[in-house]
N, C-alpha and C. Protein backbone atom coordinates (compact mmCIF):
# COMPACT_ATOMS: atom_id res chain seq x y z
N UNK A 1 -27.78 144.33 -19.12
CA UNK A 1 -27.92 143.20 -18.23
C UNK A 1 -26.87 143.33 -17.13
N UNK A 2 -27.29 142.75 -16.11
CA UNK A 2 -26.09 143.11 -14.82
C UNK A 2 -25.00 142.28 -14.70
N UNK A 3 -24.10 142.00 -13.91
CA UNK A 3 -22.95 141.15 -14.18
C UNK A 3 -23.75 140.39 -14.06
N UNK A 4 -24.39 140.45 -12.44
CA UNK A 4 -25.07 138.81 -11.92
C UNK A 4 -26.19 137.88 -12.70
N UNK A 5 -26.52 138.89 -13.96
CA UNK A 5 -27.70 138.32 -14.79
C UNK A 5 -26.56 137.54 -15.85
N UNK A 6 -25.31 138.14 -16.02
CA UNK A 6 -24.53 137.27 -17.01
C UNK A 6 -23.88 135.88 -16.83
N UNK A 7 -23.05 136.06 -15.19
CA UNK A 7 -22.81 135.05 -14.89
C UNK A 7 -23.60 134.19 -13.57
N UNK A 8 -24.70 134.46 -13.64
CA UNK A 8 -25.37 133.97 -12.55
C UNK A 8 -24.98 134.21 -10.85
N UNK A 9 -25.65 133.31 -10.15
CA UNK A 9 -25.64 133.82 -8.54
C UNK A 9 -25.31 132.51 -8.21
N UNK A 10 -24.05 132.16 -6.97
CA UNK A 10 -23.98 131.10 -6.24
C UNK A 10 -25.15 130.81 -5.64
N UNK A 11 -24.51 129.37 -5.07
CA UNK A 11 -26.04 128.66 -4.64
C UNK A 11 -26.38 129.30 -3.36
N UNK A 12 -25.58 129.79 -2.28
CA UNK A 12 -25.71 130.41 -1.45
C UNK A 12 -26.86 131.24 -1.59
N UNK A 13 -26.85 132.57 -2.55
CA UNK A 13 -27.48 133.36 -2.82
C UNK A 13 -28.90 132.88 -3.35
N UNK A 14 -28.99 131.82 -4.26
CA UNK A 14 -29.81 131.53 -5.00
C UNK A 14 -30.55 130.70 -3.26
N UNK A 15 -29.96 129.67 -2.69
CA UNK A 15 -30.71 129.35 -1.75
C UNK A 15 -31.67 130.76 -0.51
N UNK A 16 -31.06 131.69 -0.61
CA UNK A 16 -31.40 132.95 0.15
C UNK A 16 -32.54 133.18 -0.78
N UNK A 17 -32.52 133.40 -1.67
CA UNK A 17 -33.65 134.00 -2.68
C UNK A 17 -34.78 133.11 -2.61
N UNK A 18 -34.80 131.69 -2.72
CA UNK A 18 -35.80 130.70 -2.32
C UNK A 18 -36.05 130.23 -1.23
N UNK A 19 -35.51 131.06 -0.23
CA UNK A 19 -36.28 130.63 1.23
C UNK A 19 -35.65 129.39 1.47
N UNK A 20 -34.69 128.85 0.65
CA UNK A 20 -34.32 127.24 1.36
C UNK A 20 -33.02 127.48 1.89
N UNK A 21 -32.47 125.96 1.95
CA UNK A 21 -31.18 125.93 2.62
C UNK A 21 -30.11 125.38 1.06
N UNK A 22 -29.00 125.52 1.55
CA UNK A 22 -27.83 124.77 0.61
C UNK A 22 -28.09 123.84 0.14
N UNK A 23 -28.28 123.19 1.59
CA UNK A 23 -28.46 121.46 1.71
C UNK A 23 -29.65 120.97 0.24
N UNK A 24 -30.55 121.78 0.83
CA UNK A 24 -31.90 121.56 -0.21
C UNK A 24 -31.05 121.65 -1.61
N UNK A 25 -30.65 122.81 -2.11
CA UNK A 25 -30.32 122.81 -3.23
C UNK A 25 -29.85 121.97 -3.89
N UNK A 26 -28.44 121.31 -3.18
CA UNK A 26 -27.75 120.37 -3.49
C UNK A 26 -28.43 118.82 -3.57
N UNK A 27 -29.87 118.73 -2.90
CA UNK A 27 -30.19 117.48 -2.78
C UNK A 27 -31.46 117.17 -3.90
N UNK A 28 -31.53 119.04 -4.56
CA UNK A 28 -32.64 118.94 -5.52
C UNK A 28 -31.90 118.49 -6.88
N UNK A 29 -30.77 118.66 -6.94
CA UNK A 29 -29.53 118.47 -8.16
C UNK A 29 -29.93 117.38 -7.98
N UNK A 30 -29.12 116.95 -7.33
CA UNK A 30 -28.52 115.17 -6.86
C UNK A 30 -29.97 114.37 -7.90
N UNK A 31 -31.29 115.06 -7.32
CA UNK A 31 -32.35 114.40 -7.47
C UNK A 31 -33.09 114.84 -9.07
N UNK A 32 -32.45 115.70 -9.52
CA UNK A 32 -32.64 116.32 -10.59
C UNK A 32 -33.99 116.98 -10.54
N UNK A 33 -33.69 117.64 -9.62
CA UNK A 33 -35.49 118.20 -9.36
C UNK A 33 -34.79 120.12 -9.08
N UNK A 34 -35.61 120.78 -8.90
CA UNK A 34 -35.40 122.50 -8.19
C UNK A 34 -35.11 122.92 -9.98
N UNK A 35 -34.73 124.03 -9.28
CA UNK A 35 -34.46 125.61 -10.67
C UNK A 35 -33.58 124.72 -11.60
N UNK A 36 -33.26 125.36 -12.73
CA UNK A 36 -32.26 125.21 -13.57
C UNK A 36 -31.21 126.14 -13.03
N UNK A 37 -30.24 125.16 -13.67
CA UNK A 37 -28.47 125.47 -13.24
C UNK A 37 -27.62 125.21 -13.86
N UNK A 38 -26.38 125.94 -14.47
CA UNK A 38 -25.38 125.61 -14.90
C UNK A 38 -23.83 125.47 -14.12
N UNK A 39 -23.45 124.41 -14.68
CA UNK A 39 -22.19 123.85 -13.90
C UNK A 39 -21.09 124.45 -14.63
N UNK A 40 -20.41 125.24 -13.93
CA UNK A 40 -19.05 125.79 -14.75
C UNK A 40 -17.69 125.11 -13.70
N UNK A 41 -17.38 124.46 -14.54
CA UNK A 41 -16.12 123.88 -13.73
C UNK A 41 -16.78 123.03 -12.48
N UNK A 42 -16.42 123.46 -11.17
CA UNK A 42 -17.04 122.45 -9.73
C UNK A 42 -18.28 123.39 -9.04
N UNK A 43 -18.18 124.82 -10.01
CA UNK A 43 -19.68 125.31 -9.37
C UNK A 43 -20.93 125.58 -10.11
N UNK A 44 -21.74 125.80 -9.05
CA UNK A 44 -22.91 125.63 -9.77
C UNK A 44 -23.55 126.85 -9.83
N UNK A 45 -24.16 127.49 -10.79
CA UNK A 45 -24.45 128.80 -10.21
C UNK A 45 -26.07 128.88 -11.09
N UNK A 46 -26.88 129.98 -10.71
CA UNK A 46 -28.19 130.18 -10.92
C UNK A 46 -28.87 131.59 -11.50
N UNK A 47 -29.54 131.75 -12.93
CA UNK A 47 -29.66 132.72 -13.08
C UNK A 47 -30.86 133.13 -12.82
N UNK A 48 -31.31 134.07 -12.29
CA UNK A 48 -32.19 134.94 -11.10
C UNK A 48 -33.63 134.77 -12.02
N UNK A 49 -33.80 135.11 -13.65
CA UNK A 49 -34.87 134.16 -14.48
C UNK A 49 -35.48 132.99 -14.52
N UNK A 50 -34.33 132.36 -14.02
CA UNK A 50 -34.55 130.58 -13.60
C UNK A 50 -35.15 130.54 -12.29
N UNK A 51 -34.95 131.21 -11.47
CA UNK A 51 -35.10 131.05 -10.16
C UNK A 51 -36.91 131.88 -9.78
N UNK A 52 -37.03 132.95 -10.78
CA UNK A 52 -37.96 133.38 -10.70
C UNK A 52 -39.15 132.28 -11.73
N UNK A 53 -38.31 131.42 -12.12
CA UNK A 53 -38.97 130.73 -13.20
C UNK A 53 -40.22 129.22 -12.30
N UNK A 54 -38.96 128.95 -11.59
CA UNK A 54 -39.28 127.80 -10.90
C UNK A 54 -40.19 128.34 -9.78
N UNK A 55 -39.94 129.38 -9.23
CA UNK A 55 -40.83 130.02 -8.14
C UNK A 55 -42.40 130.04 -9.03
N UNK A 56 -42.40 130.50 -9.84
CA UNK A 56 -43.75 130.64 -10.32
C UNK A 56 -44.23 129.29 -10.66
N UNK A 57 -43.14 128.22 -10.77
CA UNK A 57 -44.25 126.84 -11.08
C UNK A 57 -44.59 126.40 -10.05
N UNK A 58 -44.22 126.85 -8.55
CA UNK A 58 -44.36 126.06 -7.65
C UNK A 58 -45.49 126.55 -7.22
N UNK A 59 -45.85 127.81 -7.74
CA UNK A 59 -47.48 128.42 -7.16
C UNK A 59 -48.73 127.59 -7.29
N UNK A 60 -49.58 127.29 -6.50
CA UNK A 60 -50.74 126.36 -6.32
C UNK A 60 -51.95 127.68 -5.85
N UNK A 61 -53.02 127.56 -7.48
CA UNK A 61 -53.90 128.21 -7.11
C UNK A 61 -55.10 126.93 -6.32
N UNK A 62 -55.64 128.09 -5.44
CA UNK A 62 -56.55 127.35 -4.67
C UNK A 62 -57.75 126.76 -5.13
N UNK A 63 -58.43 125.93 -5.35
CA UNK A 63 -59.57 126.06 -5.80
C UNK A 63 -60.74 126.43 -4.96
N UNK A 64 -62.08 127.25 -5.26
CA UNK A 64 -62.71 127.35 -4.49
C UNK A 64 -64.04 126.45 -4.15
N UNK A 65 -64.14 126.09 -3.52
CA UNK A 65 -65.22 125.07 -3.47
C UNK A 65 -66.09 124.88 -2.12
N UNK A 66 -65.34 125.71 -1.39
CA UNK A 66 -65.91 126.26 0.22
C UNK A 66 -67.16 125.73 0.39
């Protein structure tokens, strides 16, 4: 496993990986909504499983009905 799979990725990074901003991140906490995260001390950090986790729930298959 890699370091970054052990101790996770700042939100920085984790926001880069999801196409969003900080801001978002921090306002999906607040709201208890986005990826899973663990708080170590005052940061928050994200492991790249989680992130690939939440990406896949957010997928919307289309229906066809054309």
């Amino acid at each position: 496993m890699s370091t970054q799979g052990l101790f996770g990725m700042d939100e920085k990074k984790a926001a880069v990986k999801l196409g969003v901003s900080v801001h978002t991140l921090r306002m999906w906490r607040h709201k208890s909504r986005g990826p899973v995260y663990a708080r170590i001390g005052r940061r928050c950090v994200y492991i790249e499983k989680d992130l690939d986790a939440f990406l896949e729930s957010c997928r919307i298959k289309p229906v066809d009905g054309a």
